[in-house]
N, C-alpha and C. Protein backbone atom coordinates (compact mmCIF):
# COMPACT_ATOMS: atom_id res chain seq x y z
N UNK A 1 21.26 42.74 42.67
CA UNK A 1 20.91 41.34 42.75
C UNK A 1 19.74 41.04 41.81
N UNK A 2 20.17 40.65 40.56
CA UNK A 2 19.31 39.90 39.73
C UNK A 2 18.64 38.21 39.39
N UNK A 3 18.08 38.14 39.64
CA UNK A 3 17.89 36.70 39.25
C UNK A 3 18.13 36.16 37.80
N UNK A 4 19.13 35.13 37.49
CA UNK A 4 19.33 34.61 36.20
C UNK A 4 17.96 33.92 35.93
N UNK A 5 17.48 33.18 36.62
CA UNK A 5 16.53 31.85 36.36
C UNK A 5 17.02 30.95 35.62
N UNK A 6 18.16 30.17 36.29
CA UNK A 6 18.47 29.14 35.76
C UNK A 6 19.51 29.30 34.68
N UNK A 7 19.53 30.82 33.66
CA UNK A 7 20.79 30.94 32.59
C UNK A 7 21.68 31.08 33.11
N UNK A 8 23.12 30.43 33.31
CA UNK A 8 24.24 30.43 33.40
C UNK A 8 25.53 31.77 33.00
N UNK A 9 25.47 32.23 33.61
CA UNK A 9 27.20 33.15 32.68
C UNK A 9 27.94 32.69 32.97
N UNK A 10 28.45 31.28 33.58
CA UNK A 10 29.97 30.88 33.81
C UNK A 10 29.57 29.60 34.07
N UNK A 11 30.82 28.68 34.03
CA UNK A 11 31.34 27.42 33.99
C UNK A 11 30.66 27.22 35.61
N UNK A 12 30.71 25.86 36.21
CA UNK A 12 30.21 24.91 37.27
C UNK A 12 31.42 25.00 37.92
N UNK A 13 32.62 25.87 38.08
CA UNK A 13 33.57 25.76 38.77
C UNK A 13 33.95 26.05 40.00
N UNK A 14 35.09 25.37 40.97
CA UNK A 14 35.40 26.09 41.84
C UNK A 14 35.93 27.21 41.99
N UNK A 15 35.12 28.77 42.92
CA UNK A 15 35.61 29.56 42.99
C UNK A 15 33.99 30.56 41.89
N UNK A 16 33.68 30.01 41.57
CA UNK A 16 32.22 30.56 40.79
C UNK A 16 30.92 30.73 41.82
N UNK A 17 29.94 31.49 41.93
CA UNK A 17 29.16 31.29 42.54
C UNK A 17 27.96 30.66 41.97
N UNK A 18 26.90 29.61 42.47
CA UNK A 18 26.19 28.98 42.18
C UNK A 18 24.61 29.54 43.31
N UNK A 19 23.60 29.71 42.51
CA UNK A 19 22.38 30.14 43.09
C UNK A 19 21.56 29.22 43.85
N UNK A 20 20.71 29.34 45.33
CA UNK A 20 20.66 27.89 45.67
C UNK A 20 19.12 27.98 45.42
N UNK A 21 18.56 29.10 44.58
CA UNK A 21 17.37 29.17 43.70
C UNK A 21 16.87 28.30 42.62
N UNK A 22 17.57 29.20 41.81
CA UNK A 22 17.27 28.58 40.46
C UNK A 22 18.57 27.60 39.17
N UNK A 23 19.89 27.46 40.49
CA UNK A 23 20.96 26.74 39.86
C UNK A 23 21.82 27.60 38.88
N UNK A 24 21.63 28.43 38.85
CA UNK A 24 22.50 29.59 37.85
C UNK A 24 23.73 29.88 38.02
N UNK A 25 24.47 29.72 37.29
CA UNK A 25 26.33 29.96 37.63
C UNK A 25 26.86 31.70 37.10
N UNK A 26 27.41 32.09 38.04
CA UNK A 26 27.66 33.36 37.56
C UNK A 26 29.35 33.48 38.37
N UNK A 27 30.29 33.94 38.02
CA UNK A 27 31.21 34.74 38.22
C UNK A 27 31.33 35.80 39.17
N UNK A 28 30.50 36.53 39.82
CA UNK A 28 30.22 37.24 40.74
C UNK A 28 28.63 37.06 41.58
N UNK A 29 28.95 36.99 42.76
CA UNK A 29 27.97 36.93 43.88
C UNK A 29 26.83 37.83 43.36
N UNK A 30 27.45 39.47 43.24
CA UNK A 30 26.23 40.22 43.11
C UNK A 30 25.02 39.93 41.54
N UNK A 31 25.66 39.12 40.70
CA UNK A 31 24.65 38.66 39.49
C UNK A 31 23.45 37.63 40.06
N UNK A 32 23.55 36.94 40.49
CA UNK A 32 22.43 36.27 41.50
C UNK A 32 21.52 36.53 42.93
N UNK A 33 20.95 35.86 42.92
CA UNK A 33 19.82 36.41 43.82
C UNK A 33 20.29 35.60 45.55
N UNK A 34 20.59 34.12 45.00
CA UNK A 34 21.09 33.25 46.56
C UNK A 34 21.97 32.61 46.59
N UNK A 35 23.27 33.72 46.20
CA UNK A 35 24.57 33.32 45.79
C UNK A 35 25.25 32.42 46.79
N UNK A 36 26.12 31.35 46.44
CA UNK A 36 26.66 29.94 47.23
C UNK A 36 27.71 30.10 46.42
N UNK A 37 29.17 30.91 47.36
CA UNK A 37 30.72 29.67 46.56
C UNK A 37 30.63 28.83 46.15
N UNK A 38 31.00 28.30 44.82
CA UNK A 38 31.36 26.26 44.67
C UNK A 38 32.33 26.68 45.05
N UNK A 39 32.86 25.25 45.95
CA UNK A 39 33.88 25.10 46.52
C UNK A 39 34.81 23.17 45.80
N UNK A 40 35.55 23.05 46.32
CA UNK A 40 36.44 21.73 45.46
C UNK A 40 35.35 20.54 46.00
């Protein structure tokens, strides 16, 4: 569990996880620190 701070590795999509930290989009849960499903 790394923190991006805010840099992105993936699209704002559903099915991506979104950090409820620092807003960071990543593709997998474990790349972020306070990983949140986007959902539709």
């Amino acid at each position: 569990m790394a923190c991006l701070k805010g840099k992105s590795k993936a699209k704002d999509k559903p099915g991506n996880y979104k950090c409820r930290k620092c807003g960071a989009v990543a593709k997998s849960a474990k790349d972020i620190c306070k990983a949140k499903k986007i959902k539709l």
